[in-house]
C-alpha atoms as a PDB file:
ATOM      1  CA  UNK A   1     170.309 306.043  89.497  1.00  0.00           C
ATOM      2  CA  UNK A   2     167.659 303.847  88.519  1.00  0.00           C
ATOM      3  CA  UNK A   3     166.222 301.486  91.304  1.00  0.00           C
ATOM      4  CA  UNK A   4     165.959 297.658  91.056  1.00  0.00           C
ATOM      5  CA  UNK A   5     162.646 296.609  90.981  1.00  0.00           C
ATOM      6  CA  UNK A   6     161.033 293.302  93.123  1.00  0.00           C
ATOM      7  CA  UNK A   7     158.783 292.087  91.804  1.00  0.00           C
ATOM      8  CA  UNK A   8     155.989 289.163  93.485  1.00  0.00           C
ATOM      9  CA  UNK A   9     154.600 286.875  90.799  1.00  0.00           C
ATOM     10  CA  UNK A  10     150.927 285.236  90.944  1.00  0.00           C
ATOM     11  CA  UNK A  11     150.101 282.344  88.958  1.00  0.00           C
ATOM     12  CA  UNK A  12     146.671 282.155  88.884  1.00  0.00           C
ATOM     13  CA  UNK A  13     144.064 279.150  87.862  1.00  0.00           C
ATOM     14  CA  UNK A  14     140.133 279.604  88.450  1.00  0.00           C
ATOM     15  CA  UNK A  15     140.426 283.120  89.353  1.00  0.00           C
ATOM     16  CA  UNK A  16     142.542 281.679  92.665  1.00  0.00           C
ATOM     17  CA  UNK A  17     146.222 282.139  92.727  1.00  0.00           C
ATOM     18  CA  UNK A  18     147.936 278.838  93.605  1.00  0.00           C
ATOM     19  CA  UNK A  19     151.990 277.642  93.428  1.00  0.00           C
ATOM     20  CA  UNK A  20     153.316 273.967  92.253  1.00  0.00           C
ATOM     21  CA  UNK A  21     156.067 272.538  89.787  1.00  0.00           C
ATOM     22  CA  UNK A  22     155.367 272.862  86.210  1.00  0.00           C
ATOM     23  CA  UNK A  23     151.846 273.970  86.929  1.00  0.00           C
ATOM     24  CA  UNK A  24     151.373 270.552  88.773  1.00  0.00           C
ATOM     25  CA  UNK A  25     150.494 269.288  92.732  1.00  0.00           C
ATOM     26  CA  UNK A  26     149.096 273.003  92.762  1.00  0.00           C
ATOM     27  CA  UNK A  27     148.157 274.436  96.212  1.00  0.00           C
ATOM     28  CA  UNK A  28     145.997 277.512  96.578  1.00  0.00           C
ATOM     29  CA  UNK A  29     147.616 280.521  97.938  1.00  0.00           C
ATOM     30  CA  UNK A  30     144.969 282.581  98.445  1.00  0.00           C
ATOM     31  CA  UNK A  31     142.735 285.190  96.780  1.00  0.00           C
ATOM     32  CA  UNK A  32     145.043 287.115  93.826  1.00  0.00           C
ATOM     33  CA  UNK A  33     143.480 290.566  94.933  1.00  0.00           C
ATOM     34  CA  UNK A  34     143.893 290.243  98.301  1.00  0.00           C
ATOM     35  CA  UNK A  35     147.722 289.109  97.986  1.00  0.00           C
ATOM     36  CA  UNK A  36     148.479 292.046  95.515  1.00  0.00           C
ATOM     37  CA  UNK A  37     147.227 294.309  97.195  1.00  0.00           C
ATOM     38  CA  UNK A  38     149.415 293.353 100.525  1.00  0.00           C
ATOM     39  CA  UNK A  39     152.431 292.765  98.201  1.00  0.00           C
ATOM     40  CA  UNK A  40     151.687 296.208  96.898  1.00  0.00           C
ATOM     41  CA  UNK A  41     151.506 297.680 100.567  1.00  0.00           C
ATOM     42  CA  UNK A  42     154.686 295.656 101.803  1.00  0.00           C
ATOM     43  CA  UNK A  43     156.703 297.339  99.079  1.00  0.00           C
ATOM     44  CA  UNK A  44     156.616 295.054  96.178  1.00  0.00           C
ATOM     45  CA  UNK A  45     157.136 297.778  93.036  1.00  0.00           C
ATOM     46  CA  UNK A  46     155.078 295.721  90.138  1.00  0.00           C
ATOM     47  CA  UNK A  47     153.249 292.707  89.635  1.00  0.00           C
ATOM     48  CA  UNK A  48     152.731 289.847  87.177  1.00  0.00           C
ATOM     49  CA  UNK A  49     150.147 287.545  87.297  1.00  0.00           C
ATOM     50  CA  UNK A  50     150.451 284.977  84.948  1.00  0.00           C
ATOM     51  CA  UNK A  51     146.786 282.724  83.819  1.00  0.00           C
ATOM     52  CA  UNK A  52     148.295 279.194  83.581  1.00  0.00           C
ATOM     53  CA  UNK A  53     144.831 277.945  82.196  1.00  0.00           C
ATOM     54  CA  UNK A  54     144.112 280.533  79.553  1.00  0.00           C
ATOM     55  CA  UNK A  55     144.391 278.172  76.953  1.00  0.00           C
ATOM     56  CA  UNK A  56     142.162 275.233  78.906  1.00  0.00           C
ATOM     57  CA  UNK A  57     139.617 277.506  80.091  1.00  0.00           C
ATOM     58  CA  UNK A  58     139.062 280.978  78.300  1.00  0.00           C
ATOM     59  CA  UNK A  59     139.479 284.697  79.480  1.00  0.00           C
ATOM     60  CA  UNK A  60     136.179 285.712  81.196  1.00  0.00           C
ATOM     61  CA  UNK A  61     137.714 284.633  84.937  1.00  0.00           C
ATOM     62  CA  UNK A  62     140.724 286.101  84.515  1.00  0.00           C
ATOM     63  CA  UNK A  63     139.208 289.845  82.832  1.00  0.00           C
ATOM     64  CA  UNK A  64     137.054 289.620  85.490  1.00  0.00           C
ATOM     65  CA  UNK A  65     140.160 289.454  87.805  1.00  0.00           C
ATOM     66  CA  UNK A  66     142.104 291.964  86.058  1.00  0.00           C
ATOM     67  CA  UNK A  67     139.577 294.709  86.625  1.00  0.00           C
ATOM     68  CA  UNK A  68     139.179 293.581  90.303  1.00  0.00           C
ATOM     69  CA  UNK A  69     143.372 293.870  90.892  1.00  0.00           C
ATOM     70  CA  UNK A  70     143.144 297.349  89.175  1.00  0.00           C
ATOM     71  CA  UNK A  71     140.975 298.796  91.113  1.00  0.00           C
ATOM     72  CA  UNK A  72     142.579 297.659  94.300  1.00  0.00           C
ATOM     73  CA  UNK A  73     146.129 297.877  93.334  1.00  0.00           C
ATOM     74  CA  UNK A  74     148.245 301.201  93.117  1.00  0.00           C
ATOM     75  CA  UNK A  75     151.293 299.567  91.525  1.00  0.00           C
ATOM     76  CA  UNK A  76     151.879 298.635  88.056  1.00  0.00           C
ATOM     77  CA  UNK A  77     151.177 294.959  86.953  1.00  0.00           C
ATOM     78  CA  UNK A  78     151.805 292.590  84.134  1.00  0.00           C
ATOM     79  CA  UNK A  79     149.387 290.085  82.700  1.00  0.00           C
ATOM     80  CA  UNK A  80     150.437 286.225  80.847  1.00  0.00           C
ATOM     81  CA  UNK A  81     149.757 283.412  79.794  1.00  0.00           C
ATOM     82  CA  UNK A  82     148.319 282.147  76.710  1.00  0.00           C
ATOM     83  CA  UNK A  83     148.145 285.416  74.794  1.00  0.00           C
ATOM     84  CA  UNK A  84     148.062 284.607  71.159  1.00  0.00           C
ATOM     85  CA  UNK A  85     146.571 287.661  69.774  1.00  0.00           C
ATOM     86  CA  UNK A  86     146.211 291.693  69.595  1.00  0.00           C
ATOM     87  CA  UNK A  87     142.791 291.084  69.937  1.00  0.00           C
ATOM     88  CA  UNK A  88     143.283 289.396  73.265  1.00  0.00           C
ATOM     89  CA  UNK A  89     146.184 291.646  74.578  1.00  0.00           C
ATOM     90  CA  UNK A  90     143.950 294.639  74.009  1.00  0.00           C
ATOM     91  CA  UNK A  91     140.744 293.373  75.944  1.00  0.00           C
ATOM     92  CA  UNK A  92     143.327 292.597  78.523  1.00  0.00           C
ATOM     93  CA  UNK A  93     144.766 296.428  78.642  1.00  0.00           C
ATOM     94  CA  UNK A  94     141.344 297.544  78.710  1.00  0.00           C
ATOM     95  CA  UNK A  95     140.455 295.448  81.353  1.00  0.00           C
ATOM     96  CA  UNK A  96     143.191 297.463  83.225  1.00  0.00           C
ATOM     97  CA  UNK A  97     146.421 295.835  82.999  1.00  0.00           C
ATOM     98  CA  UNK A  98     149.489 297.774  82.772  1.00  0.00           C
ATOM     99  CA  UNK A  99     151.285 295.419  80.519  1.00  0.00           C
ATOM    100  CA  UNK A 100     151.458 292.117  78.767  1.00  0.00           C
ATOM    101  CA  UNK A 101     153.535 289.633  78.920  1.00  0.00           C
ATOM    102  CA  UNK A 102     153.896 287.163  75.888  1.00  0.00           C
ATOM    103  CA  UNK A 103     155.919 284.140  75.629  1.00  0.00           C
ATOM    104  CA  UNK A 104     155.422 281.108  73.474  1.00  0.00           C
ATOM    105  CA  UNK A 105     152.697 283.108  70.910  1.00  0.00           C
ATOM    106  CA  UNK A 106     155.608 285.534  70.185  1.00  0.00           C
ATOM    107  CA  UNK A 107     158.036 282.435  69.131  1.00  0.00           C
ATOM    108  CA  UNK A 108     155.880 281.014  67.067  1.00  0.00           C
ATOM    109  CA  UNK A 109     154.217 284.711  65.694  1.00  0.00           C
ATOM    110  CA  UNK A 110     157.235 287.259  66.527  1.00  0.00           C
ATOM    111  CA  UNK A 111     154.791 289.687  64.070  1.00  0.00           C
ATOM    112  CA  UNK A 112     152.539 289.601  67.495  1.00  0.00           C
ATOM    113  CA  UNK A 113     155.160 291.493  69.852  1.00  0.00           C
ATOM    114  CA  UNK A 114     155.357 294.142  66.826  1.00  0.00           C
ATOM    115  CA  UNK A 115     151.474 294.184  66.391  1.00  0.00           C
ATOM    116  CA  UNK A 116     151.392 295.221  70.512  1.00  0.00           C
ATOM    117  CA  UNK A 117     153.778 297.953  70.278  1.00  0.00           C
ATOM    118  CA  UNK A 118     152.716 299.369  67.172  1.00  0.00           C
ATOM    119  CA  UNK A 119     149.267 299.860  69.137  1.00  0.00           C
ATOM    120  CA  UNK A 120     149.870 300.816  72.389  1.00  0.00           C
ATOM    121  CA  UNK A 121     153.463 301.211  72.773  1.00  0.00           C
ATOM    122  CA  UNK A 122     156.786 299.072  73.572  1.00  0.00           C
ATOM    123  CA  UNK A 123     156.352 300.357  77.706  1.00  0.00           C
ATOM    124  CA  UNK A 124     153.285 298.003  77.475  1.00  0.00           C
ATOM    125  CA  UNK A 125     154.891 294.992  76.102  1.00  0.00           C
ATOM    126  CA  UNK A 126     157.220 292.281  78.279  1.00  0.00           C
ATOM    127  CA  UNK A 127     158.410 289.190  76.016  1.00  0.00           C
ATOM    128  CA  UNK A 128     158.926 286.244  78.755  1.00  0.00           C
ATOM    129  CA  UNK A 129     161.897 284.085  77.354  1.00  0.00           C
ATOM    130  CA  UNK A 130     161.996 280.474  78.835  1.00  0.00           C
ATOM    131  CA  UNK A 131     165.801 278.344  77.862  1.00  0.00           C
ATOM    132  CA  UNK A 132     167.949 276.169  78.700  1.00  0.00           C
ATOM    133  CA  UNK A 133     171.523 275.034  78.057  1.00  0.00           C
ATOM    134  CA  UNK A 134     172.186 272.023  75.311  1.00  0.00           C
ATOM    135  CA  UNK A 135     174.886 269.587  75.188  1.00  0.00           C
ATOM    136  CA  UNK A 136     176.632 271.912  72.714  1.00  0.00           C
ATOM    137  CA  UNK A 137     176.694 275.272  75.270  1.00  0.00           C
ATOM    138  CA  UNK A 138     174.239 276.790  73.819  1.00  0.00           C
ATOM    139  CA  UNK A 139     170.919 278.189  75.331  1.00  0.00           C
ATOM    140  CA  UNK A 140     167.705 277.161  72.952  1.00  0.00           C
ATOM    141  CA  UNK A 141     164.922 278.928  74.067  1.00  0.00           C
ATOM    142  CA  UNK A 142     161.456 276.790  75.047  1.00  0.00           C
ATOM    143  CA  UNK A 143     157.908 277.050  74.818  1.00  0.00           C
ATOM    144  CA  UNK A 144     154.858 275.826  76.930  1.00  0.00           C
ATOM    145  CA  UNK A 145     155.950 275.892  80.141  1.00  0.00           C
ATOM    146  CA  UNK A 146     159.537 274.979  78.788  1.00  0.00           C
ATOM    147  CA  UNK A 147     158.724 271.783  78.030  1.00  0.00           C
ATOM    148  CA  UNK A 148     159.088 272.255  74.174  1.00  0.00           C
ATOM    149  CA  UNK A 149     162.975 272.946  72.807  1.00  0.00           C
ATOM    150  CA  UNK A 150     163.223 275.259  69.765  1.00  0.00           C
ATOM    151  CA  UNK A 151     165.336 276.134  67.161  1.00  0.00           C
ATOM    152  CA  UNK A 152     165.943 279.643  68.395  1.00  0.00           C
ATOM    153  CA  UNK A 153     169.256 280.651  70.403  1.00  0.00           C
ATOM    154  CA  UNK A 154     168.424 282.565  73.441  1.00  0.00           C
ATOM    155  CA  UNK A 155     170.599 285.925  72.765  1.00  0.00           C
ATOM    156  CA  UNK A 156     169.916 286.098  69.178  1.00  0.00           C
ATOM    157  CA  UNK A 157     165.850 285.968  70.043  1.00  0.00           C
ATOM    158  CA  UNK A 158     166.187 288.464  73.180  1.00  0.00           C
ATOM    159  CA  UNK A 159     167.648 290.983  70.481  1.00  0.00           C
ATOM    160  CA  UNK A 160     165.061 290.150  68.124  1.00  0.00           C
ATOM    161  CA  UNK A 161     162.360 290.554  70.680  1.00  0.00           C
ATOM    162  CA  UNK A 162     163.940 294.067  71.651  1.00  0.00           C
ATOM    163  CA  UNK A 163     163.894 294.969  68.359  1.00  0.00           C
ATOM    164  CA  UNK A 164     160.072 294.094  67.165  1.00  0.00           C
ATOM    165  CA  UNK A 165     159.690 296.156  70.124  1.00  0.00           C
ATOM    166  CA  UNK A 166     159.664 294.708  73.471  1.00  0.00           C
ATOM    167  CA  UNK A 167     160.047 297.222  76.213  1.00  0.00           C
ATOM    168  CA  UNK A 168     161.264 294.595  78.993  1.00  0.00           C
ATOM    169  CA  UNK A 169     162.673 291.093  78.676  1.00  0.00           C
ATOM    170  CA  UNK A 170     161.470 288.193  81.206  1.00  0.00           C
ATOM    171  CA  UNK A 171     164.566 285.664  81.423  1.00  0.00           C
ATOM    172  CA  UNK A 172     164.038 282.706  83.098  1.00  0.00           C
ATOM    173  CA  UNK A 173     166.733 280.078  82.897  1.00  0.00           C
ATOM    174  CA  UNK A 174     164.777 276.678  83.144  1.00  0.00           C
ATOM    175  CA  UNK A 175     168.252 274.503  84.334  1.00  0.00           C
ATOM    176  CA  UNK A 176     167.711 276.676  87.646  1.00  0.00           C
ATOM    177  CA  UNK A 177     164.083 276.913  87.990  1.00  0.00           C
ATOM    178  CA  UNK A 178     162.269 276.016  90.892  1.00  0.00           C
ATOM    179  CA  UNK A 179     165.836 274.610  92.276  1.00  0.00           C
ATOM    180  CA  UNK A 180     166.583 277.059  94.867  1.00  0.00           C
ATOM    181  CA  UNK A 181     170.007 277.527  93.807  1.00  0.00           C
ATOM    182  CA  UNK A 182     170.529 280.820  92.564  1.00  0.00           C
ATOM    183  CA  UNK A 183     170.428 282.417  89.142  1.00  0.00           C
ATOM    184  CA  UNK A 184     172.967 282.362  86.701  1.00  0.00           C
ATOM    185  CA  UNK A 185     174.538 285.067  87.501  1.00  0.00           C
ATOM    186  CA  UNK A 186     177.093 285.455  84.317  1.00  0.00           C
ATOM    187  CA  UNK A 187     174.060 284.761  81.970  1.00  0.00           C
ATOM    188  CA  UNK A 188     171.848 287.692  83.036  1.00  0.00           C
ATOM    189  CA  UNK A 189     174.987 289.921  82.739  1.00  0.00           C
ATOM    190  CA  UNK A 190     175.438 289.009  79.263  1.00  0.00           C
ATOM    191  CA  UNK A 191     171.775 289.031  78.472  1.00  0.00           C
ATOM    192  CA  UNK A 192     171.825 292.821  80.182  1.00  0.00           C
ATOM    193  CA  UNK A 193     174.722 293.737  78.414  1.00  0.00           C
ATOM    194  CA  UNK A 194     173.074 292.830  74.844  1.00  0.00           C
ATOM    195  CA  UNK A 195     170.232 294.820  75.427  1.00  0.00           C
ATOM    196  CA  UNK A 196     169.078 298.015  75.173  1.00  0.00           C
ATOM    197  CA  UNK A 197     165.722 297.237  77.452  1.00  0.00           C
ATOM    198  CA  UNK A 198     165.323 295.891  80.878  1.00  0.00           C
ATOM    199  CA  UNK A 199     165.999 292.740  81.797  1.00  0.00           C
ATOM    200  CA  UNK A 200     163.519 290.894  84.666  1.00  0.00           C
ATOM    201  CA  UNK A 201     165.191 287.723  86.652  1.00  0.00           C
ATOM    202  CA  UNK A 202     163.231 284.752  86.864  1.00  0.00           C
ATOM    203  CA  UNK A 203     163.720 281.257  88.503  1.00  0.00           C
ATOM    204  CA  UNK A 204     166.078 279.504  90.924  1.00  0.00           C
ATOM    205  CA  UNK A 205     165.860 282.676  94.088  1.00  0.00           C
ATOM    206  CA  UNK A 206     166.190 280.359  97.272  1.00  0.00           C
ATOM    207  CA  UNK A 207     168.151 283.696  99.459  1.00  0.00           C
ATOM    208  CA  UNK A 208     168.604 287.225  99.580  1.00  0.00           C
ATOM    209  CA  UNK A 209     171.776 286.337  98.531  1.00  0.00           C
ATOM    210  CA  UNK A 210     170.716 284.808  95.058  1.00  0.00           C
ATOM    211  CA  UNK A 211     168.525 287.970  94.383  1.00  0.00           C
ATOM    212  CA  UNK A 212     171.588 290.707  95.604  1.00  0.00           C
ATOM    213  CA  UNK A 213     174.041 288.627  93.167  1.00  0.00           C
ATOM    214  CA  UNK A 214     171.463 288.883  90.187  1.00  0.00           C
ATOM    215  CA  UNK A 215     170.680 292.755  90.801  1.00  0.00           C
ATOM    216  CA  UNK A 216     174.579 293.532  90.849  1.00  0.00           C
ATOM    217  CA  UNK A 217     176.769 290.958  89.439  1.00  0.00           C
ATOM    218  CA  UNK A 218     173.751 290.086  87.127  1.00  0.00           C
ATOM    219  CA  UNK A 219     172.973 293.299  86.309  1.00  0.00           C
ATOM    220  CA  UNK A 220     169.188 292.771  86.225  1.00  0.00           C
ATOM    221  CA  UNK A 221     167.051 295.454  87.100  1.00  0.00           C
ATOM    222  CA  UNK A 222     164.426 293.651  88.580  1.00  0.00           C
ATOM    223  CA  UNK A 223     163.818 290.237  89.940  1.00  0.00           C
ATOM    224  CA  UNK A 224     160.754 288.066  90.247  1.00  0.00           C
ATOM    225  CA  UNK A 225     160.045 285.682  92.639  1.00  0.00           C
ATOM    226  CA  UNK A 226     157.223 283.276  93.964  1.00  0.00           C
ATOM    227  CA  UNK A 227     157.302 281.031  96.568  1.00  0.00           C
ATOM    228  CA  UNK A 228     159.579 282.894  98.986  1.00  0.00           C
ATOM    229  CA  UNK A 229     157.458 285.725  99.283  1.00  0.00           C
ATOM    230  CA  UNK A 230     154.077 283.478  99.307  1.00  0.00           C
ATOM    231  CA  UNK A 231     155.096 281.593 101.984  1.00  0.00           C
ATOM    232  CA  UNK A 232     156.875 284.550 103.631  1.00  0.00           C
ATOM    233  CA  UNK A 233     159.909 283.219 103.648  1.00  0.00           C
ATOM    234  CA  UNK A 234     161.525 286.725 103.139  1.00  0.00           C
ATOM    235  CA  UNK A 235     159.133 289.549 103.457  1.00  0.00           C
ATOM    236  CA  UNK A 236     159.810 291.774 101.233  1.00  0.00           C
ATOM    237  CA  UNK A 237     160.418 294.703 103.744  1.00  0.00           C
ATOM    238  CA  UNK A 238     163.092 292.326 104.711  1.00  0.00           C
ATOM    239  CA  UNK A 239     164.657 291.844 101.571  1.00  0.00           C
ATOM    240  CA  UNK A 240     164.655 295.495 100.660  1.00  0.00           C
ATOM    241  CA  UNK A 241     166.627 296.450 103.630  1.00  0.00           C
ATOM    242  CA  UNK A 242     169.456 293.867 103.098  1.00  0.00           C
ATOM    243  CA  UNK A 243     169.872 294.499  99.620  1.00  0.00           C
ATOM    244  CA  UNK A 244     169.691 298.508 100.435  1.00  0.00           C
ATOM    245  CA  UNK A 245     172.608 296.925 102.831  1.00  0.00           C
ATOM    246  CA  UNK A 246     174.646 295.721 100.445  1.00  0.00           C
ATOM    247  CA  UNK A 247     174.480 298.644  98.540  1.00  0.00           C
ATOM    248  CA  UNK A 248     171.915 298.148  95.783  1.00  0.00           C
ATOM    249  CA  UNK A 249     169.568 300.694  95.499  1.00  0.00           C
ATOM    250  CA  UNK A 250     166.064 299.973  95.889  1.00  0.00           C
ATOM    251  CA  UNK A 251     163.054 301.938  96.790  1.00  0.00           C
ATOM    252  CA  UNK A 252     162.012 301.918 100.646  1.00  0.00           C
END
């Protein structure tokens, strides 16, 4: 049996990681080292630290910080945000990141998820998927922080995705981000179903509840969360034990 994976995310602006709405009113959290490396030692299984200035203020901070977390951290971790190019996934790997995470570059260049794989390997490559339901029930996928809607349909890019070779897909359902309320549950098992990779939960975890309903009746295999686990709202020793209570298997 394959264990579900929790997974702490960092956003992270001036090599500091900090937490807000839409990347505004942000608060600093502390040092992104320091935090990863207790995540790491409380149990969390991978990271992802997302740059949510890439685009406004280069890459030099955040290599720097890349190279710092992976010589400190014994877990795998991801690294986003604003990755537009082989060129800059690549200095990223080297740097000493265990994946890459791409988002809005992919919708606009789907060649680029191909381009990543073809060099290094689908394992390495996590396409982040940001949508959110329309009028006429469908899900149109966003870009930019979800405030742009596209043309694409959320299942029919998720396949496409898989297929250019994405080795996970990061689902975050922006009608439930940052509300607290859950995820949406029948979604992700949908999504899951579809797929032949893994499928990460993002947005809207408020209880251990919300997370044990995405990890079984969601069939997610991982789930990513922020602010409950920066403000230690549920350690994640905590969590681990409940959901290993309600029977989902996780790693101790």
């Amino acid at each position: 049996m394959v264990s579900k994976r929790i997974i702490p995310c960092l956003d992270v602006k001036e090599g500091r990681t900090v937490k807000g709405v839409n990347f505004e009113g942000l608060t600093d959290i502390g040092d992104p080292v320091e935090l990863g490396t207790y995540y790491a030692s409380q149990g969390a299984d991978e990271l992802v630290y997302l740059d949510i200035t890439a685009s406004r203020e280069g890459r030099s901070t955040f290599l720097d910080l890349v190279r710092r977390v992976a010589d400190r951290v014994d877990i795998p971790f991801t690294v986003g945000g604003g990755i537009s190019s082989l060129a800059e996934a690549e200095a990223l790997l080297m740097a000493g990141a265990d994946k890459i995470s791409v988002n809005s570059a992919a919708v606009r260049r789907p060649e680029l998820i191909t381009e990543i794989a073809s060099r290094y390997g689908s394992q390495f490559v996590v396409v982040a998927i940001d949508a959110r339901s329309t009028p006429d029930g469908s899900w149109r996928v966003t870009t930019h922080g979800g405030s742009r809607l596209t043309d694409r349909e959320l299942f029919a890019w998720a396949s496409e995705a898989a297929d250019r070779g994405a080795g996970e897909i990061l689902f975050t359902s922006m009608d439930h981000d940052g509300t607290r309320s859950g995820y949406p549950c029948p979604l992700f098992a949908r999504l899951c179903s579809q797929l032949p990779v893994p499928v990460i939960a993002s947005g809207g975890a408020g209880s251990i509840d919300d997370i044990a309903r995405v990890l079984s009746e969601g069939r997610a295999d991982a789930a990513l969360a922020a602010s409950i686990f920066h403000y230690n709202e549920i350690p994640i020793p905590v969590l681990k034990r409940a959901l290993a209570e309600r029977g989902i298997y996780v790693r101790r």
